[in-house]
Protein backbone atom coordinates (compact mmCIF):
# COMPACT_ATOMS: atom_id res chain seq x y z
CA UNK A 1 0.00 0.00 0.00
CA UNK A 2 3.01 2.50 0.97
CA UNK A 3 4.60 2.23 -2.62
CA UNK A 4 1.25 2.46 -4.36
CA UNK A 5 1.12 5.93 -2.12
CA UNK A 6 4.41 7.25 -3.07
CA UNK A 7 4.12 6.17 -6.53
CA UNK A 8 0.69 8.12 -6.51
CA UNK A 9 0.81 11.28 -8.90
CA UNK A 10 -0.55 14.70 -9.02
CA UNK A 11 -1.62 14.57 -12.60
CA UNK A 12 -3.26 10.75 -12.23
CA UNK A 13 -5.72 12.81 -9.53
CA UNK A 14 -6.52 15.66 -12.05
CA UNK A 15 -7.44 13.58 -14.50
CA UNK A 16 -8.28 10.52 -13.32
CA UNK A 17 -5.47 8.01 -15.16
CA UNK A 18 -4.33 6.80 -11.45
CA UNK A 19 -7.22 4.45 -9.48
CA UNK A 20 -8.44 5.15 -5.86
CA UNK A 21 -6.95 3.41 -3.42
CA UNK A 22 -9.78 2.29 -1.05
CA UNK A 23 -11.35 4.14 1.24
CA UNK A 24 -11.18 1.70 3.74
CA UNK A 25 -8.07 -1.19 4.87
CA UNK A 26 -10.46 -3.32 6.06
CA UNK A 27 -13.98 -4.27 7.04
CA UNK A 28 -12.88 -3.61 10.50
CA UNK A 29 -11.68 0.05 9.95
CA UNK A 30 -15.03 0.57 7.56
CA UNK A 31 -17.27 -0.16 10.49
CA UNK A 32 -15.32 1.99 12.57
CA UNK A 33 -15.19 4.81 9.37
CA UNK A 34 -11.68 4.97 9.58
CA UNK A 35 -10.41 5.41 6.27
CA UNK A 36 -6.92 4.04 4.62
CA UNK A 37 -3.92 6.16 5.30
CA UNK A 38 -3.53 5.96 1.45
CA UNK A 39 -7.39 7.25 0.83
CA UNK A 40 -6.22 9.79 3.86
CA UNK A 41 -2.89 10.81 1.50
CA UNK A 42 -5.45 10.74 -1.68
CA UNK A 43 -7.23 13.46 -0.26
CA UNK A 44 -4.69 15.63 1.04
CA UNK A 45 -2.70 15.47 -2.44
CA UNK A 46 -5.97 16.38 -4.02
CA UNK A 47 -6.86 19.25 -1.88
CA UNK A 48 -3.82 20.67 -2.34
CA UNK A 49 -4.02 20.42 -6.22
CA UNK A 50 -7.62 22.23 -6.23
CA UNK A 51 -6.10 24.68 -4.27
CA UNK A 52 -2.84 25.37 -6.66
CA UNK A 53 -5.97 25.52 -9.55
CA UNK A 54 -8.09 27.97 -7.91
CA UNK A 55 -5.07 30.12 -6.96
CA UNK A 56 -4.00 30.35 -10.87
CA UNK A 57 -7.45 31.43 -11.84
CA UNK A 58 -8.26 34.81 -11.94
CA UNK A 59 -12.05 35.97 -9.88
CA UNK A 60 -14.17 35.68 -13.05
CA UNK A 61 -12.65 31.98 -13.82
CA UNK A 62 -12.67 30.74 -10.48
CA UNK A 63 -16.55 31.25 -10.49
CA UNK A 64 -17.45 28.88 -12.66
CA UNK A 65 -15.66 26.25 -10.28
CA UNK A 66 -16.60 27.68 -7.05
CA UNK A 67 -18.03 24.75 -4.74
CA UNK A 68 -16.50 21.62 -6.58
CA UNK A 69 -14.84 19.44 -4.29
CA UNK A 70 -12.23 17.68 -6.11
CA UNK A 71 -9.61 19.22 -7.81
CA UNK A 72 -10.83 16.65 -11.09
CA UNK A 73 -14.29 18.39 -11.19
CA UNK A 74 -12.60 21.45 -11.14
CA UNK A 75 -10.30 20.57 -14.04
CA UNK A 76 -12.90 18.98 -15.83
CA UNK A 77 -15.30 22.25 -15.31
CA UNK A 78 -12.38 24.72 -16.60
CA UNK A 79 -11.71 22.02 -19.26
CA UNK A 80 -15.55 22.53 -20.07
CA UNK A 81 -15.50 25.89 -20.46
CA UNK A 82 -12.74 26.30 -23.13
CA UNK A 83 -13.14 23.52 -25.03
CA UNK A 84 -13.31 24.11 -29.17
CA UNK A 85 -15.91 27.28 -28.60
CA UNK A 86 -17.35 28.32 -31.79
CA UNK A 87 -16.73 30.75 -33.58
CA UNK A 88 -19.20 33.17 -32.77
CA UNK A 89 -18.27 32.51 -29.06
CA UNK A 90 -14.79 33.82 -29.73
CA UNK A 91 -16.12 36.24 -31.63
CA UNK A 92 -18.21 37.59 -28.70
CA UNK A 93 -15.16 37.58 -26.16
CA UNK A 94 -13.79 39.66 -28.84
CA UNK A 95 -16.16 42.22 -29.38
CA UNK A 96 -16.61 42.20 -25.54
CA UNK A 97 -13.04 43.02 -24.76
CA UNK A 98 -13.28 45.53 -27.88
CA UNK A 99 -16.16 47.46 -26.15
CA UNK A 100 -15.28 47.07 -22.75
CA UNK A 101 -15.67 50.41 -20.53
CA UNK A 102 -14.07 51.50 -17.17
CA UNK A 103 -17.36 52.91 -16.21
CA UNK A 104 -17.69 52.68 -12.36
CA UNK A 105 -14.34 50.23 -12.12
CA UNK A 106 -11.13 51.25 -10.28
CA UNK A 107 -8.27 50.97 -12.70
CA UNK A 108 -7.52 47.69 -10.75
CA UNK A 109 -10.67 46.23 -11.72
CA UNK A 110 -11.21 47.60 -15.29
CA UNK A 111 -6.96 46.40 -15.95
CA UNK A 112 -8.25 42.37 -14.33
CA UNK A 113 -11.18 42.50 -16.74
CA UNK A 114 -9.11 43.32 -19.59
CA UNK A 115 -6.57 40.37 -18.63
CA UNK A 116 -9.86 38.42 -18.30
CA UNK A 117 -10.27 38.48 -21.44
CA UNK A 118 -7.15 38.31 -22.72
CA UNK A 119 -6.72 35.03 -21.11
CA UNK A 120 -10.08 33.41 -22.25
CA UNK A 121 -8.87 34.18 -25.65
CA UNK A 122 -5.16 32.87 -25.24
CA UNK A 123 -6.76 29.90 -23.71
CA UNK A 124 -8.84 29.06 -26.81
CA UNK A 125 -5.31 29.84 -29.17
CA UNK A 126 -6.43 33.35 -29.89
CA UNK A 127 -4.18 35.60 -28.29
CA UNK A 128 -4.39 38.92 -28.41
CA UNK A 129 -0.97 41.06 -28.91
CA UNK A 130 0.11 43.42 -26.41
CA UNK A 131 -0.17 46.07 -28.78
CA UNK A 132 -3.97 45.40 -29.72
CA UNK A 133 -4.71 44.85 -25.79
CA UNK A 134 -3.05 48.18 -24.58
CA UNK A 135 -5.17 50.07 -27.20
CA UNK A 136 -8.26 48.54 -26.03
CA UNK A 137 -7.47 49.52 -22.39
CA UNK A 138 -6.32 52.57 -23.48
CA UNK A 139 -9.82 53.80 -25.68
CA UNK A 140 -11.86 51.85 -22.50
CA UNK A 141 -10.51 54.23 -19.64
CA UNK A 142 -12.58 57.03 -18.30
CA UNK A 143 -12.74 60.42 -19.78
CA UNK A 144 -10.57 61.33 -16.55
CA UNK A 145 -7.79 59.60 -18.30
CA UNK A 146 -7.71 61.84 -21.34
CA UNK A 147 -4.75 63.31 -21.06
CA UNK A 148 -3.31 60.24 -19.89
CA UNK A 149 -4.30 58.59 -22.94
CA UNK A 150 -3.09 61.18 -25.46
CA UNK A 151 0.00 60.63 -24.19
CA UNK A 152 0.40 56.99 -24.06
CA UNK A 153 -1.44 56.99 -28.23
CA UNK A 154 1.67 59.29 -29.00
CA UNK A 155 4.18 56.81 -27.15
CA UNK A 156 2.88 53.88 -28.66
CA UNK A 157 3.95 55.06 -32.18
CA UNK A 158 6.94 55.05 -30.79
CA UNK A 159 7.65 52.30 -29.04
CA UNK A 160 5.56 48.98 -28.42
CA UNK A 161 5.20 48.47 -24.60
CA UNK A 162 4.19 45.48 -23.05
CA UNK A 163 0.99 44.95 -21.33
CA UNK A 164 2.42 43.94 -17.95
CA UNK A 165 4.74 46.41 -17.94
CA UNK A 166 2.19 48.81 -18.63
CA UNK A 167 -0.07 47.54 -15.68
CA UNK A 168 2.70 47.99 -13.21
């Protein structure tokens, strides 16, 4: 049982390549619901991988996995949500990060929904430049920005900046 523990990995819990061990050693220690020290291990391993997913997820993402208890219903839900969308559902992230508004956002917020974006489109192959994705923060800040704006248009003809450098 100890070498089927340390052999155990972190990828065979994600997606489900490695068996569970059993929950129990023994019809003794399953009358008494004490479970395996392997099932015991199992669990701990797996927490800690749901925990490493959430934590590389940013708010919006993490929502749609919010409540799953296993870190391979997790990865199966964020699987889900990017597999092979259509066309027209790129095309909406798109046109959603195209028209996107600071409106009532700090720049925090406005700057994470941006990324947002980004990120659902780099996860379905369609990245967007740094270029493209400063301009469309740039023409989506607040009219308090103008000046702030002009300035950064005229820069950009300049010289390409990227976007994380930009954030900071």
């Amino acid at each position: 049982m100890d070498g089927y523990v340390c052999n155990y990995g972190l990828i065979g819990i994600v997606d489900g390549s490695e068996p569970s061990p059993p929950q129990f050693s023994s019809d003794e220690h399953k009358a008494q619901g004490t479970r395996s020290s392997a099932n015991v291990i199992l669990q701990y391993k797996d927490q800690t991988v749901l925990g490493w997913i959430i934590s590389s997820l940013s708010a919006t993402v993490v929502s749609t996995i919010y409540g799953l208890e296993t870190s391979r219903l997790a990865w199966q839900a964020h699987g889900a949500r990017f597999v092979a969308p259509s066309t027209s559902q790129i095309s909406l992230i798109k046109r959603k990060l195209q028209s996107l508004q600071q409106g009532s956002m700090s720049c925090q917020q406005f700057l994470d929904e941006v990324k947002s974006f980004a990120d659902e489109l780099s996860a379905v192959g369609k990245p967007v430049d740094d270029s493209n994705l400063l301009l469309y923060v740039l023409n989506g800040l607040n009219s308090t920005f103008h000046s702030f704006v002009t300035i950064n248009m005229l820069l950009a003809k300049e010289k390409s900046m990227l976007f994380s450098d930009f954030h900071a």
